[in-house]
Protein backbone atom coordinates (compact mmCIF):
# COMPACT_ATOMS: atom_id res chain seq x y z
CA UNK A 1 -3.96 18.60 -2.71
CA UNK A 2 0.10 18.60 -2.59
CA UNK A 3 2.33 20.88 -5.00
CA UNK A 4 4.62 18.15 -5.90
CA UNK A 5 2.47 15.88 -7.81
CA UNK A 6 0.32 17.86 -9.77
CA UNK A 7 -3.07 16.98 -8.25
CA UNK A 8 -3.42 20.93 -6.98
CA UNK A 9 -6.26 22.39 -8.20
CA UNK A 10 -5.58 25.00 -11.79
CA UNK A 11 -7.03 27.74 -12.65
CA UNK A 12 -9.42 27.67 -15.66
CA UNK A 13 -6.98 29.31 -17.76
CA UNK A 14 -4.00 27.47 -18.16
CA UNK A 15 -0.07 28.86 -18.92
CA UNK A 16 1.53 27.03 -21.31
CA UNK A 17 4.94 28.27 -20.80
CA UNK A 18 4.40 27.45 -16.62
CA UNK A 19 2.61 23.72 -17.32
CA UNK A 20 5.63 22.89 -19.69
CA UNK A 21 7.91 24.05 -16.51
CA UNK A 22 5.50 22.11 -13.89
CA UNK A 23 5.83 19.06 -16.27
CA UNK A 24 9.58 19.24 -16.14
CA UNK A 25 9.66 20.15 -12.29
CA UNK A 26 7.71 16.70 -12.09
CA UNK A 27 9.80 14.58 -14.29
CA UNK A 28 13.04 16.04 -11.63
CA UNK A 29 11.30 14.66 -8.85
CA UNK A 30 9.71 11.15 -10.34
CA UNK A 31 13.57 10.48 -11.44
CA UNK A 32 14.92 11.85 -7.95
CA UNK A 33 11.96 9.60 -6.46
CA UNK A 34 13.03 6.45 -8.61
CA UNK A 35 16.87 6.67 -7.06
CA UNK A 36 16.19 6.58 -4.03
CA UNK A 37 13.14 3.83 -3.90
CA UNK A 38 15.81 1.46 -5.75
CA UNK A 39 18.20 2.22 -2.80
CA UNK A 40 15.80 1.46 -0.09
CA UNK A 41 15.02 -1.47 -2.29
CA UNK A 42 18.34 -2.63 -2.10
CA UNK A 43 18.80 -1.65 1.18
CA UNK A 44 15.54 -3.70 2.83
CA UNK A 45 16.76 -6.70 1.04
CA UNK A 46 19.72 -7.09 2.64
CA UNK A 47 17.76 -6.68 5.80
CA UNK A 48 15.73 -9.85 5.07
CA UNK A 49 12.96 -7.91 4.64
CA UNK A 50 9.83 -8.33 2.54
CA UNK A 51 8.11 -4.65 2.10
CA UNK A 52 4.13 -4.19 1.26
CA UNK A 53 3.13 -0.66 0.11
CA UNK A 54 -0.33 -1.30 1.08
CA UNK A 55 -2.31 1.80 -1.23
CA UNK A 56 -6.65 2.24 -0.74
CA UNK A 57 -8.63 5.33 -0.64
CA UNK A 58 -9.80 6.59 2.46
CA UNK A 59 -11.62 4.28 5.01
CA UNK A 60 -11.10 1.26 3.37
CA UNK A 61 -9.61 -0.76 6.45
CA UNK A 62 -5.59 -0.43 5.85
CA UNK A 63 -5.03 -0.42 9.30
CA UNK A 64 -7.78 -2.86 10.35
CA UNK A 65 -6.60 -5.62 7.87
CA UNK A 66 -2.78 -4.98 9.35
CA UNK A 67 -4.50 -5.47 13.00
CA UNK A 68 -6.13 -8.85 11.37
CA UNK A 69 -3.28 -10.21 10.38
CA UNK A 70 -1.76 -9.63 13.23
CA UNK A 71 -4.08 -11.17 15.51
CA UNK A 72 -4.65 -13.95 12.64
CA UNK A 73 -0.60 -14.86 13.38
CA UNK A 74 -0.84 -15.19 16.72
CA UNK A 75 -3.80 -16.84 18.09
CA UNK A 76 -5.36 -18.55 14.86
CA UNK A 77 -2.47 -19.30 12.71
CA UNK A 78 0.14 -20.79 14.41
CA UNK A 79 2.26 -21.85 11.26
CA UNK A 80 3.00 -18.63 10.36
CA UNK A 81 4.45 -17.39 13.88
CA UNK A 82 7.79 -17.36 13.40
CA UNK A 83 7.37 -16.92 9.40
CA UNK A 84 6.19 -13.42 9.91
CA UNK A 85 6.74 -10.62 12.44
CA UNK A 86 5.26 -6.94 11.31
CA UNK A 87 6.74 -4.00 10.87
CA UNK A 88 4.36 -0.85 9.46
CA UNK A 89 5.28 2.77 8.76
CA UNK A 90 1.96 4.72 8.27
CA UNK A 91 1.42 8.01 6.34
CA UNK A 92 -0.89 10.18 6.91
CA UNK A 93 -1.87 13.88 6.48
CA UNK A 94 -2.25 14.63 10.06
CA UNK A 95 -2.31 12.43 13.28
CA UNK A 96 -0.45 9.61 14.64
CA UNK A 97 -3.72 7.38 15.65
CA UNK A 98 -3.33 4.75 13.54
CA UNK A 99 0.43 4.28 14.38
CA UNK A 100 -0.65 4.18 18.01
CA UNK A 101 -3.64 2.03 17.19
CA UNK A 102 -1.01 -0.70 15.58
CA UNK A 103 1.10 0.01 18.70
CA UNK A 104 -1.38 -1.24 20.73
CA UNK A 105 -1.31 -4.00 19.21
CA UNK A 106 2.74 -4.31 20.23
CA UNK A 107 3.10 -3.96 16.73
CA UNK A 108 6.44 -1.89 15.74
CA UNK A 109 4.78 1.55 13.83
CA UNK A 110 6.35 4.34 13.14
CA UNK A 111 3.92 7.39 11.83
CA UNK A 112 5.10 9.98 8.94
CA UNK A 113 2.92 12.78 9.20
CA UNK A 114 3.03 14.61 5.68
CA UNK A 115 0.89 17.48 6.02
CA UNK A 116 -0.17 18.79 2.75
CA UNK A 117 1.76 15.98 1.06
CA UNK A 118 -0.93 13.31 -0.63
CA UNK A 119 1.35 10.45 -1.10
CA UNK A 120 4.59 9.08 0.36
CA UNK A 121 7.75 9.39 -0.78
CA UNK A 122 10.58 7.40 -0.80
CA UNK A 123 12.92 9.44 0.66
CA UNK A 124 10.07 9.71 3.39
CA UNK A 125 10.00 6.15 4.13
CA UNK A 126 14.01 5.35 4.35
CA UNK A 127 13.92 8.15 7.51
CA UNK A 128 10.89 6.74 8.90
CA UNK A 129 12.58 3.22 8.84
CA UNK A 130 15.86 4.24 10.68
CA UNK A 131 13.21 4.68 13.43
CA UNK A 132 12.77 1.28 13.56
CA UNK A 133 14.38 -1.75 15.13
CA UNK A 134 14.82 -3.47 11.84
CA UNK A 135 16.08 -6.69 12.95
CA UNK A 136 12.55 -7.27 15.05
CA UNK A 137 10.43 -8.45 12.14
CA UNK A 138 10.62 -9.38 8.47
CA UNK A 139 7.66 -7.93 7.04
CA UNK A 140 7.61 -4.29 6.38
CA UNK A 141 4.37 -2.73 5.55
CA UNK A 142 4.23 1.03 4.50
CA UNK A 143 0.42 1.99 5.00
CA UNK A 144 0.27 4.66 2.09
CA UNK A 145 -1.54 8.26 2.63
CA UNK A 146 -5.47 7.22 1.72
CA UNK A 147 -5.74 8.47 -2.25
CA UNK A 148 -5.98 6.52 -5.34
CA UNK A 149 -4.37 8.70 -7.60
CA UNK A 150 -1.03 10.31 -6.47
CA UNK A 151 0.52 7.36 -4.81
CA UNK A 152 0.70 5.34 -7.92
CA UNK A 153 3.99 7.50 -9.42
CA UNK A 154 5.91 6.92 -6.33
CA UNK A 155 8.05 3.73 -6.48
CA UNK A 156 9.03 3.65 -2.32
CA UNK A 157 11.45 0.42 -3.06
CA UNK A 158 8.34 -2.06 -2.18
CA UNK A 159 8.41 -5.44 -3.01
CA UNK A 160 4.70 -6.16 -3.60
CA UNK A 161 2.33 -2.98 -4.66
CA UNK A 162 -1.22 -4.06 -2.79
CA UNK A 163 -4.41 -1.73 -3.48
CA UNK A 164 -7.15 -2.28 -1.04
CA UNK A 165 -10.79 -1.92 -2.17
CA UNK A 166 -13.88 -2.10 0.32
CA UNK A 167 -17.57 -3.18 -0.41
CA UNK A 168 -18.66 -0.17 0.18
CA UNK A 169 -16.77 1.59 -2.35
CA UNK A 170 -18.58 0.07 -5.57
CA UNK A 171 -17.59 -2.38 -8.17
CA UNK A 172 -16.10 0.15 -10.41
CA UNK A 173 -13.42 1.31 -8.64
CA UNK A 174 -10.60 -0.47 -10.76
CA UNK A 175 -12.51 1.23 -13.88
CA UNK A 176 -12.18 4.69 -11.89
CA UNK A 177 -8.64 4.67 -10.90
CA UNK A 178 -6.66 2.47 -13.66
CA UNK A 179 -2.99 3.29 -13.13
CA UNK A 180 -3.54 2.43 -9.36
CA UNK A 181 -5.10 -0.91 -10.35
CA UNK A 182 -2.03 -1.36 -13.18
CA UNK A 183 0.61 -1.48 -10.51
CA UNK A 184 -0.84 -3.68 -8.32
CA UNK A 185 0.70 -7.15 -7.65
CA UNK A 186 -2.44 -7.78 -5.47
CA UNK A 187 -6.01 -6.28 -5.10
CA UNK A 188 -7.87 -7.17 -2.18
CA UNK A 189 -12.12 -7.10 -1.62
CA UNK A 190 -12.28 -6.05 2.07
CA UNK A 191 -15.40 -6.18 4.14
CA UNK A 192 -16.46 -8.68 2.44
CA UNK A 193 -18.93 -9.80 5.47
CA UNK A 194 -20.69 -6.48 4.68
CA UNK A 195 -21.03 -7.33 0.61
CA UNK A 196 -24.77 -8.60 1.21
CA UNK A 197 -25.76 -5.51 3.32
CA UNK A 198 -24.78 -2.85 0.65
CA UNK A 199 -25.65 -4.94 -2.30
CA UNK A 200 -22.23 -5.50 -3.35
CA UNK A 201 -22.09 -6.93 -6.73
CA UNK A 202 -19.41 -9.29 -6.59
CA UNK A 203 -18.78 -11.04 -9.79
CA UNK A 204 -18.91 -8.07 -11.47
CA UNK A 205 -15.90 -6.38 -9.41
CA UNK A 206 -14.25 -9.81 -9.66
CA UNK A 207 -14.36 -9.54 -13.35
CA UNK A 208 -13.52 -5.73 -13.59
CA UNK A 209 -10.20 -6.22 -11.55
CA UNK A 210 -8.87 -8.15 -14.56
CA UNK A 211 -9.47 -5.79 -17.07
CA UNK A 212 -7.33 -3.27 -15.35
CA UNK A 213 -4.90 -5.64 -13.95
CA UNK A 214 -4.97 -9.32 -14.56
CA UNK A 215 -1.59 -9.73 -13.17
CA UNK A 216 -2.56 -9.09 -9.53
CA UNK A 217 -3.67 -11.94 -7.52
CA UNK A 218 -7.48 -10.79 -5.80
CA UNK A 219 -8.11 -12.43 -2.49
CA UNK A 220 -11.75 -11.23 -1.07
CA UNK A 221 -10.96 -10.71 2.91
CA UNK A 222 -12.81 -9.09 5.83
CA UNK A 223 -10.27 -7.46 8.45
CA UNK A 224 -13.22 -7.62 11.01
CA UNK A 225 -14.26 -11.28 10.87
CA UNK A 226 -10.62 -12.67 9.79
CA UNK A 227 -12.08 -14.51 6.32
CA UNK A 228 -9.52 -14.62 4.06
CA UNK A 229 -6.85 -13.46 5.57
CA UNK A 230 -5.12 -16.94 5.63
CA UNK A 231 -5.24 -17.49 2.60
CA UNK A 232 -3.83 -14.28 2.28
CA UNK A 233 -0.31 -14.66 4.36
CA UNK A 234 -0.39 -18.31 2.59
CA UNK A 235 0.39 -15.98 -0.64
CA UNK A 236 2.94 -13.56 1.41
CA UNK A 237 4.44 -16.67 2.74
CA UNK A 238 5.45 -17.33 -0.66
CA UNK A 239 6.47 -14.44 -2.03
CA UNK A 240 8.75 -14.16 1.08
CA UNK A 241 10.74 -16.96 -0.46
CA UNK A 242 10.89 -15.81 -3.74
CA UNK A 243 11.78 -12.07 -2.59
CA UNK A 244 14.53 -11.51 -4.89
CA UNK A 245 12.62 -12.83 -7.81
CA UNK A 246 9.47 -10.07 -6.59
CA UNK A 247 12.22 -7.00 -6.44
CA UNK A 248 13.15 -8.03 -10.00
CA UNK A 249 10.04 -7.76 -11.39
CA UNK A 250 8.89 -4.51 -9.12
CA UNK A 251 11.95 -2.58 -10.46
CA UNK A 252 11.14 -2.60 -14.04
């Protein structure tokens, strides 16, 4: 997929002298990478922001649970009003539709459009948010580039790391993509109003979350019917207040 990462398909005969260089190429950018997230880290905090790198594979409703939660905050859940106003930058290989799709929501988006890049960086996402009025909401949401494997090594200076799982995906998904899983601070079940439909075996998803990841919270939402997602900002709500206790622990 990208050159950066190391997720490019090899040949069947390998180099050693060139993988020992690609390894150390790698290690450059990951430490480059790390800088830079702890800046933007820094930086969002001191503009009252709490930041979600939201991480799924492909088609697993990223966009439709941000469009939830925003219609959940202003016609169902009146409490949380004023508490939160969203933000989003979106990555993507190619297009700007799901920017404009949150933007028709009068939802501030900005789009990064990475071409052959497979993950966001965090230099990426510190230009994309000088594009935005900062001061106009206090929840920042980076929609990560759909892929469960490169994203995990790229720190973006997030407060809470939240992998998104559909139904439709299979139980086994934590079991498929571990370090993913591992960094998560919360794993959510989306679609869950389709779980019956595709024979969705939920207990046993519920208990292989844990065995990955048994610090992340698991709320089981569905961005089309809005189940869940109070319960949901109800969590946010409260990790908004303890922000600065969240950066410490997302940092280490």
């Amino acid at each position: 997929m990208c050159q950066n990462c190391g997720c490019n398909a090899m040949n069947n005969i390998v180099d050693v002298n060139s993988l020992t260089q690609k390894i150390e190429i790698n290690q450059r950018i990951l430490t480059k990478n790390d800088r830079l997230a702890l800046q933007n880290r820094h930086f969002f905090k001191s503009q009252g922001l709490l930041v979600i790198n939201l991480l799924s594979s492909p088609g697993s409703g990223k966009t439709a649970l941000i469009e939830r939660m925003q219609i959940e905050i202003e016609q169902g859940l009146q409490e949380y009003s004023d508490r939160f106003k969203i933000g989003v930058i979106v990555g993507d290989l190619a297009t700007d539709n799901d920017a404009q799709r949150l933007q028709s929501r009068k939802i501030p988006a900005v789009q990064i459009t990475t071409g052959n890049a497979c993950h966001l960086e965090a230099n990426m996402v510190r230009k994309a948010a000088q594009k935005l009025d900062l001061d106009s909401f206090n929840l920042l949401i980076i929609e990560n580039v759909g892929n469960l494997v490169c994203p995990a090594a790229y720190d973006l200076g997030e407060d809470l790391r939240i992998v998104l799982l559909s139904v439709t995906e299979g139980e086994d998904k934590p079991l498929k993509y571990p370090t993913m899983f591992k960094s998560a601070q919360i794993v959510i079940i989306n679609k869950i109003d389709l779980a019956e439909a595709v024979d969705f075996e939920r207990d046993k998803a519920i208990a292989n979350i844990p065995k990955i990841a048994p610090q992340a919270q698991i709320f089981e939402v569905s961005a089309k019917t809005g189940q869940g997602i109070k319960s949901l900002l109800t969590y946010l709500n409260c990790c908004k207040i303890s922000s600065p206790s969240i950066t410490s622990s997302s940092s280490s």
